[in-house]
Protein backbone atom coordinates (compact mmCIF):
# COMPACT_ATOMS: atom_id res chain seq x y z
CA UNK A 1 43.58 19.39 -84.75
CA UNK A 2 43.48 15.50 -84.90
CA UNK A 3 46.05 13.32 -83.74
CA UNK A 4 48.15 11.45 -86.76
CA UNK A 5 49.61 8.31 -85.18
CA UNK A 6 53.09 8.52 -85.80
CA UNK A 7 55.34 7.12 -88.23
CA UNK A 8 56.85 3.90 -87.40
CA UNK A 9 60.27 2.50 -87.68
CA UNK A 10 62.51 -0.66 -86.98
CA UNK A 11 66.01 -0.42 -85.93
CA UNK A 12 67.90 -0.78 -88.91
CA UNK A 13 65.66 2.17 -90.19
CA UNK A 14 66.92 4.56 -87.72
CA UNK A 15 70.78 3.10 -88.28
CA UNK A 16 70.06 3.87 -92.40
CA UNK A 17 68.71 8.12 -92.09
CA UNK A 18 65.30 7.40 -92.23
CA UNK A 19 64.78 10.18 -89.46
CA UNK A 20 66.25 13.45 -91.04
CA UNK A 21 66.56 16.59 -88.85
CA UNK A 22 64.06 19.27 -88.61
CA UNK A 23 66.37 22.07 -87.99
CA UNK A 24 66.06 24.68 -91.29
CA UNK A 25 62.29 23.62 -92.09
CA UNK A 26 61.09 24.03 -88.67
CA UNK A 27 57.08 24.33 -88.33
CA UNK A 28 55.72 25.70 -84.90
CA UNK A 29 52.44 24.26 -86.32
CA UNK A 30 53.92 20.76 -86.91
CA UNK A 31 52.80 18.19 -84.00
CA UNK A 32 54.30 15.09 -86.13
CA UNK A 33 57.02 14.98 -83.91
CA UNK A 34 57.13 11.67 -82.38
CA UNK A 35 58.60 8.49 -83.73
CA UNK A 36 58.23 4.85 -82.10
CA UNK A 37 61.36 2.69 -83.05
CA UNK A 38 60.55 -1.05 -82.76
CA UNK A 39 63.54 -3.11 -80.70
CA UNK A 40 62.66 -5.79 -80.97
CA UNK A 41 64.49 -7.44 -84.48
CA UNK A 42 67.23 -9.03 -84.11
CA UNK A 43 70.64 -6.18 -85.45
CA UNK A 44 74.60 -6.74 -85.56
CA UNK A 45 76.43 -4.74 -83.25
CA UNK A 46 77.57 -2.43 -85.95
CA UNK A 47 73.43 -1.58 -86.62
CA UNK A 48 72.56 -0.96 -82.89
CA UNK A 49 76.18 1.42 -83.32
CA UNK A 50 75.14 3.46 -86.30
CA UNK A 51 71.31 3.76 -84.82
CA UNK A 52 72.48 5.73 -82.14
CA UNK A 53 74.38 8.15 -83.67
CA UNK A 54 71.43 8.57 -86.12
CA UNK A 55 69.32 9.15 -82.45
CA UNK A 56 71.96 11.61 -80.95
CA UNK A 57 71.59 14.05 -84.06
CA UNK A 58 67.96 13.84 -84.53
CA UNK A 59 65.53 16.82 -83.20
CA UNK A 60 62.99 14.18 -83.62
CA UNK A 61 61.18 12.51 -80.34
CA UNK A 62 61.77 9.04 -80.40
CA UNK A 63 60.39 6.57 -78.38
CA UNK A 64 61.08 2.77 -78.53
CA UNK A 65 59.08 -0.48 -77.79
CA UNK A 66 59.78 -3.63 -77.42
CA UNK A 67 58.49 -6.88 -76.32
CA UNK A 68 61.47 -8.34 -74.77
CA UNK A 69 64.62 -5.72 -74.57
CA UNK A 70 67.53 -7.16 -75.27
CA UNK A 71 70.35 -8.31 -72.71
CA UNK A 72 72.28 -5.58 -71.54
CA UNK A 73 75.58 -4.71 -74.07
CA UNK A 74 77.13 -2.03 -75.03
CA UNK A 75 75.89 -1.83 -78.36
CA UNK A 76 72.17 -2.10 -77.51
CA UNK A 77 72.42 0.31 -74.70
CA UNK A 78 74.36 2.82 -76.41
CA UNK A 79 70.61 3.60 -78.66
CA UNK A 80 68.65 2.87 -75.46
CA UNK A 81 69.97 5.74 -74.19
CA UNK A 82 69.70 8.03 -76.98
CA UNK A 83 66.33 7.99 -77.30
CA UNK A 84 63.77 10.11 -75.42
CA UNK A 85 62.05 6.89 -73.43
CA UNK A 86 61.30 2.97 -74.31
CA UNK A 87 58.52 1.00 -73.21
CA UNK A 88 58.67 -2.65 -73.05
CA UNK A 89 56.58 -5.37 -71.92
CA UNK A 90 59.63 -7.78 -70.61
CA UNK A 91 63.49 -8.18 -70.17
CA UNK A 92 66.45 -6.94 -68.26
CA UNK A 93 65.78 -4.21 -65.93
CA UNK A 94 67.31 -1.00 -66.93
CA UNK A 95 66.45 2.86 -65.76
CA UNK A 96 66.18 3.85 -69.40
CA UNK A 97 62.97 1.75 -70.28
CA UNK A 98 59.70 1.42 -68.45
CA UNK A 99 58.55 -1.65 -68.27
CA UNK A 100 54.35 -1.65 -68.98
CA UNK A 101 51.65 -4.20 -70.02
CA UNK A 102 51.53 -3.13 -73.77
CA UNK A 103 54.12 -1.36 -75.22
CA UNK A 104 52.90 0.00 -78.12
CA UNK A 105 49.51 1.29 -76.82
CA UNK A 106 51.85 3.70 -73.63
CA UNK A 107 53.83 5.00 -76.80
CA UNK A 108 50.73 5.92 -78.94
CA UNK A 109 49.68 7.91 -75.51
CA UNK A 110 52.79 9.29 -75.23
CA UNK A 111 52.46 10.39 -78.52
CA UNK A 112 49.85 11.71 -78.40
CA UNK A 113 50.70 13.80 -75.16
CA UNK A 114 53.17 15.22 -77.19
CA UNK A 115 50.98 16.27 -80.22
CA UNK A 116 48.88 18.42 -77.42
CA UNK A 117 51.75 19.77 -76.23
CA UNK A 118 54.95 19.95 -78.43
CA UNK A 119 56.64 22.77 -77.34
CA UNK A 120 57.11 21.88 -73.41
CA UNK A 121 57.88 17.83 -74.50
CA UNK A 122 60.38 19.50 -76.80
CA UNK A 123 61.99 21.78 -74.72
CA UNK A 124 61.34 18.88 -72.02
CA UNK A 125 63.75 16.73 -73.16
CA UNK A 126 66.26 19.23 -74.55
CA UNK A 127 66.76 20.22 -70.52
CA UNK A 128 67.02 16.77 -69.13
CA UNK A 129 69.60 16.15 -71.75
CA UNK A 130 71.56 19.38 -70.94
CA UNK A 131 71.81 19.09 -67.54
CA UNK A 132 72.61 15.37 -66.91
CA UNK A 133 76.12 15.91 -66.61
CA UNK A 134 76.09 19.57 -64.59
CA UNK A 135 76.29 20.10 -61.24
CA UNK A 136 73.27 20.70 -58.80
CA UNK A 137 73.13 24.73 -59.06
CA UNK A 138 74.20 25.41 -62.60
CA UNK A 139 71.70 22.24 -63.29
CA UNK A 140 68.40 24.67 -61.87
CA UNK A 141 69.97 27.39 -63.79
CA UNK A 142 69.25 25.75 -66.91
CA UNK A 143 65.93 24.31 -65.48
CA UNK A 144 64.67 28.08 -64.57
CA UNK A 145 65.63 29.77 -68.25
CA UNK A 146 64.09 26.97 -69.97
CA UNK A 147 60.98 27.44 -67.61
CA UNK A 148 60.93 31.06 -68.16
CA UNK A 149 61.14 30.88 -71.80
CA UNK A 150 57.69 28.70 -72.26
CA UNK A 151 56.15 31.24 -69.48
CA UNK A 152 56.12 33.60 -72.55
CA UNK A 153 55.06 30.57 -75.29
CA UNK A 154 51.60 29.75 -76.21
CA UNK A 155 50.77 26.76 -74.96
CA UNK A 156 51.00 28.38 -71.32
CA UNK A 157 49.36 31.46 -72.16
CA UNK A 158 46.21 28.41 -74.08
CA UNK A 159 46.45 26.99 -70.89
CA UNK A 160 46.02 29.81 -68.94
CA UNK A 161 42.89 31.00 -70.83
CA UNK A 162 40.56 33.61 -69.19
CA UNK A 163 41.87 32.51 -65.89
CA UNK A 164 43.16 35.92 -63.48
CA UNK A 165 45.71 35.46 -61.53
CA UNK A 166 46.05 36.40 -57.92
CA UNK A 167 47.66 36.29 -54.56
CA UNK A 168 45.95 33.67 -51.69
CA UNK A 169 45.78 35.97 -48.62
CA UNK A 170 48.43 35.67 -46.33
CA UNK A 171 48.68 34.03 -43.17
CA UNK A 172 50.57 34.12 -39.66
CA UNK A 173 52.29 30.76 -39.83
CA UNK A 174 52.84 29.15 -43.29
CA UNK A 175 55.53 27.32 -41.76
CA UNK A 176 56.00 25.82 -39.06
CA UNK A 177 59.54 25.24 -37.15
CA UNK A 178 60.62 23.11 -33.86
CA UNK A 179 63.98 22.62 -32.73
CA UNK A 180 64.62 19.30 -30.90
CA UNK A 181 68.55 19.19 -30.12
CA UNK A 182 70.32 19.04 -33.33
CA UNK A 183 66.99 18.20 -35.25
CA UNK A 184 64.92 20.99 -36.72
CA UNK A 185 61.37 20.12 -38.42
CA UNK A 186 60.02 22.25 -40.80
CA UNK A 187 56.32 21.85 -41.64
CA UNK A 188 54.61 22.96 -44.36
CA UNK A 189 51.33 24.78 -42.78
CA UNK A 190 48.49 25.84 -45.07
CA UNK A 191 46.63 22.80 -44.89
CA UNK A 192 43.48 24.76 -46.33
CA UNK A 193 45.17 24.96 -49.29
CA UNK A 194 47.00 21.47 -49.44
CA UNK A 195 50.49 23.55 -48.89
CA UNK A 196 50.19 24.88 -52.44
CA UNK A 197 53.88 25.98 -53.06
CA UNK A 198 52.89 29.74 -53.47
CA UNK A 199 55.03 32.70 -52.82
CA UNK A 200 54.36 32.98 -48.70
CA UNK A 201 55.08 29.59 -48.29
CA UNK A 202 58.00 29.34 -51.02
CA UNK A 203 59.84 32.68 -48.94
CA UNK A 204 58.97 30.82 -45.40
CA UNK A 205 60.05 27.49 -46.44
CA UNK A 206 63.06 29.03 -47.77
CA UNK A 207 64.26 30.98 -44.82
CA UNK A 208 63.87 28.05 -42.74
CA UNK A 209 65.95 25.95 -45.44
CA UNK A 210 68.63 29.34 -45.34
CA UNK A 211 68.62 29.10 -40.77
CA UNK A 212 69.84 25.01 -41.21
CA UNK A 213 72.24 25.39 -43.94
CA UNK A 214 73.92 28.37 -41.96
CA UNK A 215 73.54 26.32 -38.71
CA UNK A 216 76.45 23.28 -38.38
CA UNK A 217 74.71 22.77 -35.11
CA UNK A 218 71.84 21.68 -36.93
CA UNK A 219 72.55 17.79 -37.76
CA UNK A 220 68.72 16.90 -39.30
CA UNK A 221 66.37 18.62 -40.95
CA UNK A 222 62.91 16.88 -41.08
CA UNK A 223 60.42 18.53 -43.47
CA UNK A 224 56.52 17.26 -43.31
CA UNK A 225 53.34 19.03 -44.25
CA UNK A 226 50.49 19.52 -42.58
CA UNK A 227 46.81 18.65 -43.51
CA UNK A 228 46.13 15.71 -45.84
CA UNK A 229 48.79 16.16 -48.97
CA UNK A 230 52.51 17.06 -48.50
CA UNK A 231 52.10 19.52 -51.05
CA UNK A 232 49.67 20.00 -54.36
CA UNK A 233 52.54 21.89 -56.05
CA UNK A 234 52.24 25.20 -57.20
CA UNK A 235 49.38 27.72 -56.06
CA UNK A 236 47.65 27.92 -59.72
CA UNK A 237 45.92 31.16 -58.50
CA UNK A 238 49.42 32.64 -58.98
CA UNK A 239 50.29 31.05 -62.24
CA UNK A 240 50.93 33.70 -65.15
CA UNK A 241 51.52 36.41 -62.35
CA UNK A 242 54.92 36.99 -63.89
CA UNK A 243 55.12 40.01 -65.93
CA UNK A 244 58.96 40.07 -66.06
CA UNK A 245 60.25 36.76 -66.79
CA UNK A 246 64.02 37.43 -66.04
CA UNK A 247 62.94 38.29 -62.85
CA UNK A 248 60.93 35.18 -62.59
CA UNK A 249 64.15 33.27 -63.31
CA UNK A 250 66.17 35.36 -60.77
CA UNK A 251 63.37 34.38 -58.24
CA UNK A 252 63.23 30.65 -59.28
CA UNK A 253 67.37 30.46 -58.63
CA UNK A 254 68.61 33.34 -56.37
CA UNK A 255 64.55 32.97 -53.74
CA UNK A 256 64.21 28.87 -54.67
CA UNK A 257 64.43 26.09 -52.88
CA UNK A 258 65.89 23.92 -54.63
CA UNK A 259 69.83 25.00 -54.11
CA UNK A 260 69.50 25.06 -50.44
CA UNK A 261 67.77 21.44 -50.35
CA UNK A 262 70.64 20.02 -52.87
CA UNK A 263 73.27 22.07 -50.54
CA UNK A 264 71.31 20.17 -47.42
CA UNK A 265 71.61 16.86 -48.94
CA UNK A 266 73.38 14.75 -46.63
CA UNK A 267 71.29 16.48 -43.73
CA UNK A 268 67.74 16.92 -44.82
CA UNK A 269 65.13 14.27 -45.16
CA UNK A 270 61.51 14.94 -46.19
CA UNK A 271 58.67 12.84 -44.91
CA UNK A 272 55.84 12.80 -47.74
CA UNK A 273 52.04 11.85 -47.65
CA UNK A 274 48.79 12.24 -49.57
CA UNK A 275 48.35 13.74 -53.10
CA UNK A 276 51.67 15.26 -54.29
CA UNK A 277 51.96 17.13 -57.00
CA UNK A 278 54.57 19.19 -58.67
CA UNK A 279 56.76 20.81 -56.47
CA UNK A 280 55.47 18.57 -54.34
CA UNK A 281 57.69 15.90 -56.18
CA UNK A 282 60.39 17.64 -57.18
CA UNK A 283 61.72 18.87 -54.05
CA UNK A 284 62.01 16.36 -52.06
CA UNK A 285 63.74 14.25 -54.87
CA UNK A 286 66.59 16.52 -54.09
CA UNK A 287 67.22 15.54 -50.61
CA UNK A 288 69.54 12.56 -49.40
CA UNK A 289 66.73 10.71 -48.22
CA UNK A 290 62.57 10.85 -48.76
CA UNK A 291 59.86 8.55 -46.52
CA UNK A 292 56.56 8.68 -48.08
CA UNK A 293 53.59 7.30 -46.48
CA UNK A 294 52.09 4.00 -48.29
CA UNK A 295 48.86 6.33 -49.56
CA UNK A 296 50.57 9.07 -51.12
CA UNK A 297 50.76 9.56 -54.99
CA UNK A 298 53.10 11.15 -57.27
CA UNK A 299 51.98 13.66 -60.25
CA UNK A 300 53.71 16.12 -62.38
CA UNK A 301 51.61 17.74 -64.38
CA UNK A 302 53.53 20.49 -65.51
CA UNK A 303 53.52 19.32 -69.40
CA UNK A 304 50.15 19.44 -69.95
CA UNK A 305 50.09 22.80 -68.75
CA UNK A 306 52.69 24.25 -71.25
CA UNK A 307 55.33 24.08 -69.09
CA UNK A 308 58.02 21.96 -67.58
CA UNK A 309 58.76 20.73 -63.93
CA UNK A 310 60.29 24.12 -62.76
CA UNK A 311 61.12 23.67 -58.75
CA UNK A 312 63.93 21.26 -59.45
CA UNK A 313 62.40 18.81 -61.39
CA UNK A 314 64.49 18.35 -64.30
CA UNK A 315 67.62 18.02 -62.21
CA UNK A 316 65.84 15.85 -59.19
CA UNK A 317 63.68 13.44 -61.29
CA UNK A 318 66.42 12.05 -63.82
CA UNK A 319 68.97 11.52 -60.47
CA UNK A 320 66.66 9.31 -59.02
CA UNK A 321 65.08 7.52 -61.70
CA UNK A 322 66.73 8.37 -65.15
CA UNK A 323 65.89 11.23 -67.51
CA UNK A 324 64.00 8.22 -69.28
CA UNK A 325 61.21 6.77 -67.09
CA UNK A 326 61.23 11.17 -66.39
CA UNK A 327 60.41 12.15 -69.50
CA UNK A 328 57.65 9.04 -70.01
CA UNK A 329 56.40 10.40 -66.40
CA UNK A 330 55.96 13.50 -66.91
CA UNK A 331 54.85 14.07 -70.61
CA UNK A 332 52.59 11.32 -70.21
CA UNK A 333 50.91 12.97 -66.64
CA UNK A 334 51.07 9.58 -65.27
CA UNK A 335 50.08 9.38 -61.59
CA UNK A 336 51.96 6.59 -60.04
CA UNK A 337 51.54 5.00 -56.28
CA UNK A 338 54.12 4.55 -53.57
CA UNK A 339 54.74 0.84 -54.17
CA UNK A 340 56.21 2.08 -57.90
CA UNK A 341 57.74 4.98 -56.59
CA UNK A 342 59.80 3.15 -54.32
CA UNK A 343 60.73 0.68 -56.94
CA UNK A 344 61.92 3.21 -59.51
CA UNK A 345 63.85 5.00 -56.42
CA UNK A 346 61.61 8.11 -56.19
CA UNK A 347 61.37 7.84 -52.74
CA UNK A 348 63.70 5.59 -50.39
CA UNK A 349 61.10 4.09 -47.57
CA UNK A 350 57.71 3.44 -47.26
CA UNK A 351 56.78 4.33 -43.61
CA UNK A 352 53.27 5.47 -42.49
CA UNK A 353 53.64 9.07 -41.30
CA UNK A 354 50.12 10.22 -41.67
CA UNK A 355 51.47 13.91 -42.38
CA UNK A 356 51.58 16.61 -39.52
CA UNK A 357 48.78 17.98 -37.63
CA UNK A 358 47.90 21.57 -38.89
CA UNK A 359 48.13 23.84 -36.24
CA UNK A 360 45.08 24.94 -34.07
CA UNK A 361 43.29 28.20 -35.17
């Protein structure tokens, strides 16, 4: 199926209906989904008021551009952040735009990311909007039934293909611990397999998470991988091993590590190098404080595999850097350095750590 560019509109547009709902004529075939608001005409306050609420009731994607954004005011910002992302070439710094050489060419990609994929960028956004005002835990609740739900959908199972699933063989250490005082380290240890966040390594990371939240005598908790990337994210040789997806969910919130890491806040700090995908991301978002190493990269590809981040993602990502510049990231697949990491606040100190030796043998 070609890609239609999407429809275009300005500002006072959007403020007059010209984006209607979808809801009763819903078509799961329908990848016309997307639609780029230009912000950059001048509008009265009462325009930029009106476009908002028109924004907030849509079940339409849309994504502005603008040359210059305006100045921050109420008025302005109110439809800034009611729609999905902007992009914009200049103006006042704001974590619901990101700013990019040429606007209008990142929204036609993000459009078309979309197209390919309009069930997960739908369902995307409809979880970063639900849980921006819940707590931690009942945030990953939400995260883990919306990532259960597109396990069953059809863009996972395309994705998927003739691929068959299976378990990596086990090993003796997939994690390693070492208590110094009141510090314990935890590193990540199947270098062989770039600490792929598979099931061993998920239940071993997790204990160790489970000993240092139970533990008041532990005051740090230093987590590193081994091996040249952090973590790759998840193990794809497991993907589509779920055959129950409740139980997948149950897994994901009761066996995750994501409530234990937001528990350990204010204690834990991860130390991040190399490729890191995924999981790989989203985890350590959670914690109070991340060091990555000036070489490591940032990807979260879950989109564009018919999901959505599912190890925290949709609750660490927006927390750190706003639902918006999440949603661009992550429907988009854009891989992005330290240097802009640090700048959006994905991580909070550049540092070289060169990653952890993997054990001998």
């Amino acid at each position: 199926m070609g890609f239609a560019k999407p429809l275009h509109i300005s500002v006072e547009d959007l403020a007059a209906g010209r984006v209607d709902r979808l809801l009763g004529d819903y078509d799961p075939d329908d990848r016309d989904v997307v639609t780029i608001v230009s912000l950059d005409q001048p509008v009265d306050d009462a325009t930029w008021t009106r476009a908002a609420v028109r924004a907030s009731s849509t079940d339409r994607i849309l994504v502005g551009t603008a040359n210059l954004l305006p100045s921050p005011d109420p008025a302005s910002d109110g439809l800034l952040e009611a729609l999905a992302t902007t992009f914009a070439v200049g103006g006042a710094e704001r974590r619901s735009a990101v700013f990019v050489d040429d606007a209008d060419a990142h929204a036609l990609g993000l459009a078309e990311a979309v197209a390919q994929h309009p069930q997960s960028s739908a369902v995307f956004l409809d979880t970063l909007r639900a849980t921006a005002s819940l707590a931690v835990p009942e945030a990953l609740t939400v995260e883990s039934l919306a990532y259960s739900t597109l396990l069953g959908g059809r863009e996972f199972e395309a994705w998927l293909g003739d691929r068959t699933p299976s378990s990596p063989p086990h090993v003796t250490e997939p994690v390693r611990l070492r208590r110094d005082g009141d510090t314990l380290r935890i590193t990540l240890n199947r270098p062989e397999r770039r600490n792929a966040y598979g099931a061993q390594l998920r239940n071993e990371f997790v204990g160790a998470l489970t000993v240092a939240e139970a533990d008041p005598g532990i005051e740090l908790v230093v987590v590193d991988g081994a091996g040249p990337s952090f973590c790759a994210g998840g193990d794809l040789a497991e993907f589509g091993l779920a055959s129950d997806l409740g139980e997948a969910h149950l897994i994901r919130t009761r066996g995750g590590a994501g409530r234990l890491v937001g528990s350990l806040r204010e204690r834990i700090r991860f130390e991040v190098h190399g490729p890191c995908v995924g999981a790989g991301v989203e985890i350590p978002a959670l914690a109070g404080h991340t060091t990555a190493d000036p070489s490591t990269t940032f990807l979260l590809p879950e989109i564009s595999m018919g999901l959505i981040p599912g190890a925290g993602g949709t609750v660490s990502l927006p927390r750190r850097i706003g639902r918006w510049r999440a949603f661009a990231l992550c429907v988009t697949g854009r891989r992005i350095d330290a240097e802009a990491a640090l700048a959006w606040g994905l991580v909070d100190e550049l540092r070289e750590t060169g990653g952890a030796a993997a054990e001998a043998g």
